[in-house]
Protein backbone atom coordinates (compact mmCIF):
# COMPACT_ATOMS: atom_id res chain seq x y z
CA UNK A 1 214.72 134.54 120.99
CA UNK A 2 215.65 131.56 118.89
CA UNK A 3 212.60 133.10 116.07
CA UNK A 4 214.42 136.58 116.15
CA UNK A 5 217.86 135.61 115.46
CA UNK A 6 216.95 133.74 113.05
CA UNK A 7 217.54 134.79 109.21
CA UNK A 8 214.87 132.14 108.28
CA UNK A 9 214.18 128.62 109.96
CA UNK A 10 215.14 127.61 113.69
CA UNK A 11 216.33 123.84 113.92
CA UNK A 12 217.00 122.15 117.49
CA UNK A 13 218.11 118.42 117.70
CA UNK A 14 216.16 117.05 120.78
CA UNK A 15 215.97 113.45 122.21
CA UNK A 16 212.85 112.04 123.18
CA UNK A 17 214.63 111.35 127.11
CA UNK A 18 217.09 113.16 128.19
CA UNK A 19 220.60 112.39 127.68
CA UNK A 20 221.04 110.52 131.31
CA UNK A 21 218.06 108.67 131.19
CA UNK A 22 220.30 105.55 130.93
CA UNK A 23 222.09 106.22 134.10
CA UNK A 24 218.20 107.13 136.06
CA UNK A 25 217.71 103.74 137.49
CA UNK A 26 221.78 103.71 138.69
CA UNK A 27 221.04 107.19 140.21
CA UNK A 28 218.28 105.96 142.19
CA UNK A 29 220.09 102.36 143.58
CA UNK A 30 222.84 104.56 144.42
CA UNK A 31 221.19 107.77 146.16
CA UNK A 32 218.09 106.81 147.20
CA UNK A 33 215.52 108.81 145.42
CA UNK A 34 214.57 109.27 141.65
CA UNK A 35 217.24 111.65 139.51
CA UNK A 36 214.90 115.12 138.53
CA UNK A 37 215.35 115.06 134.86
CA UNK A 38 216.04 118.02 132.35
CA UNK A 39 213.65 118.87 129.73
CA UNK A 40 213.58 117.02 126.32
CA UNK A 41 211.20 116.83 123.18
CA UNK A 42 207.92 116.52 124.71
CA UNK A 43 208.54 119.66 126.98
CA UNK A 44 209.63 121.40 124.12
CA UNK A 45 206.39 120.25 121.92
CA UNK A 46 204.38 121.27 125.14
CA UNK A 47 206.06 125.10 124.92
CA UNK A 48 205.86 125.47 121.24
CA UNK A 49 202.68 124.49 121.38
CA UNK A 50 201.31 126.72 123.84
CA UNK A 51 203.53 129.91 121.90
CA UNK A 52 201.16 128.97 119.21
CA UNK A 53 204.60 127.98 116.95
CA UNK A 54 203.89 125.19 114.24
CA UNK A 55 206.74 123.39 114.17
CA UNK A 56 207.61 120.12 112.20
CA UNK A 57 209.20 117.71 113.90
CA UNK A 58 211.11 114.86 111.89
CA UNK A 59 213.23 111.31 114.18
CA UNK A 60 216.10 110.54 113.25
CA UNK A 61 217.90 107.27 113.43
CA UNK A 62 218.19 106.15 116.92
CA UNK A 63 222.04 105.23 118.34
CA UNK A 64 223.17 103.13 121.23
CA UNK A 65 225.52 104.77 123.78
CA UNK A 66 229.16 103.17 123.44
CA UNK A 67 229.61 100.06 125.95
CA UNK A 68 232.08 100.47 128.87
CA UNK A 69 235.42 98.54 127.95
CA UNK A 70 235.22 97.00 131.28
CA UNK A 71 233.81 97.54 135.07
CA UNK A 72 236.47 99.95 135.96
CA UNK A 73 235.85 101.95 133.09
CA UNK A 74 231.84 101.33 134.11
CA UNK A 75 232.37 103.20 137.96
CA UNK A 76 234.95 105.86 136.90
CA UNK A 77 231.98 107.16 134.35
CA UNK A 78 229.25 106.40 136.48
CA UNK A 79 230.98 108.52 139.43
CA UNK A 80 231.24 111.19 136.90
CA UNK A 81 227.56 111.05 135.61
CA UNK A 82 226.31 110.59 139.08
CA UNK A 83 228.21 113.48 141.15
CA UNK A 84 230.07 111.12 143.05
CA UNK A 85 233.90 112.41 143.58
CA UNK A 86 236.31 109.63 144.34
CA UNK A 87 237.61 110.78 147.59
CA UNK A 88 237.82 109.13 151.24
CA UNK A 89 234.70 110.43 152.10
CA UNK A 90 232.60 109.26 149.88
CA UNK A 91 233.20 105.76 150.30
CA UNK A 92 229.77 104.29 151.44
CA UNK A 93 228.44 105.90 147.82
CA UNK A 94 231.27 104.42 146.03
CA UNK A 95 230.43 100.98 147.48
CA UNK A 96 227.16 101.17 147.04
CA UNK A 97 227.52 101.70 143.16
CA UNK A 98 230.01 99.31 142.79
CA UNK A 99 227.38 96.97 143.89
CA UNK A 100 224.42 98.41 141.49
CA UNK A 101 227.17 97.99 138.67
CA UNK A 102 227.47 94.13 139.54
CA UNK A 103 224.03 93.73 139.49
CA UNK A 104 223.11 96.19 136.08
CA UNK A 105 226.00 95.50 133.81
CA UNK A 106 225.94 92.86 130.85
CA UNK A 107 227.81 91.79 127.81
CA UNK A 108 227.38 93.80 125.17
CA UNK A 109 229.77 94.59 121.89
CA UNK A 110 233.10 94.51 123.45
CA UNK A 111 231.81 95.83 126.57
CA UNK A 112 229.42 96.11 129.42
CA UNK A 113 226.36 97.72 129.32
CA UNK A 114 223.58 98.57 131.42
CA UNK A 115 220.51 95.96 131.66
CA UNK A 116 217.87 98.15 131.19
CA UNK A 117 220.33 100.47 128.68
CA UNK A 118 218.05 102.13 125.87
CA UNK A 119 218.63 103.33 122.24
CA UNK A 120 218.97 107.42 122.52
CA UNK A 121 215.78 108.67 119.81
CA UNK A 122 216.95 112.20 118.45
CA UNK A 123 214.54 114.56 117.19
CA UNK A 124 214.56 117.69 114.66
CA UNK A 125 212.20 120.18 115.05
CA UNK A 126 212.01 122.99 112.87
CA UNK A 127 210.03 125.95 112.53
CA UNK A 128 209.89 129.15 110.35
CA UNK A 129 210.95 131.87 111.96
């Protein structure tokens, strides 16, 4: 659909992991199991590929997600990015990443940031349409 609409080249900006792949290893301390992730640039190589589309596909500069201004800050975003609502009943889950944020949080440009935190790597793929 994204070849027919267009008047004559399709651009997409992907990233190389999906967006949330820096909050994967908090999803999993918190709930349990491994977070499913959404599909990024390989998957979308791996489709235009087998559409028989040749594509180009050029990286651009890589960015760091901004730090947290403090741990607060760190759990009110987490419980956001993680589904977790801040009510009564979900008080076992809200302890529970409280403690994964002790243990996964360090200094980092006027901030906290995760340990294991990641530069994102955008793509741009282009093709002729």
């Amino acid at each position: 659909k994204l070849t027919e609409k267009s008047r004559r080249d399709v651009l997409v900006v992907v990233f190389e992991e999906p967006a949330m792949a820096n909050y994967f290893p908090l999803w999993n301390l918190v709930h349990g199991e491994p977070r499913i992730p959404l599909p990024c640039f390989k998957e979308l190589k791996d489709v235009l590929i087998e559409m028989g589309i040749e594509f180009e596909a050029d990286a651009l500069p890589e960015w760091q997600s901004r730090p947290f201004a403090d741990f607060e800050s760190a759990c009110e975003e987490s419980q956001a990015r993680l589904f977790i609502s801040p009510s009564p009943s979900n008080t076992e889950l809200t302890s529970r990443l409280r403690a994964a944020l002790e243990d996964s949080l360090e200094p980092a440009d006027d901030g906290l940031r995760f340990s294991w935190a990641k530069p994102h790597k955008p793509w741009l793929v282009r093709w002729k349409a």
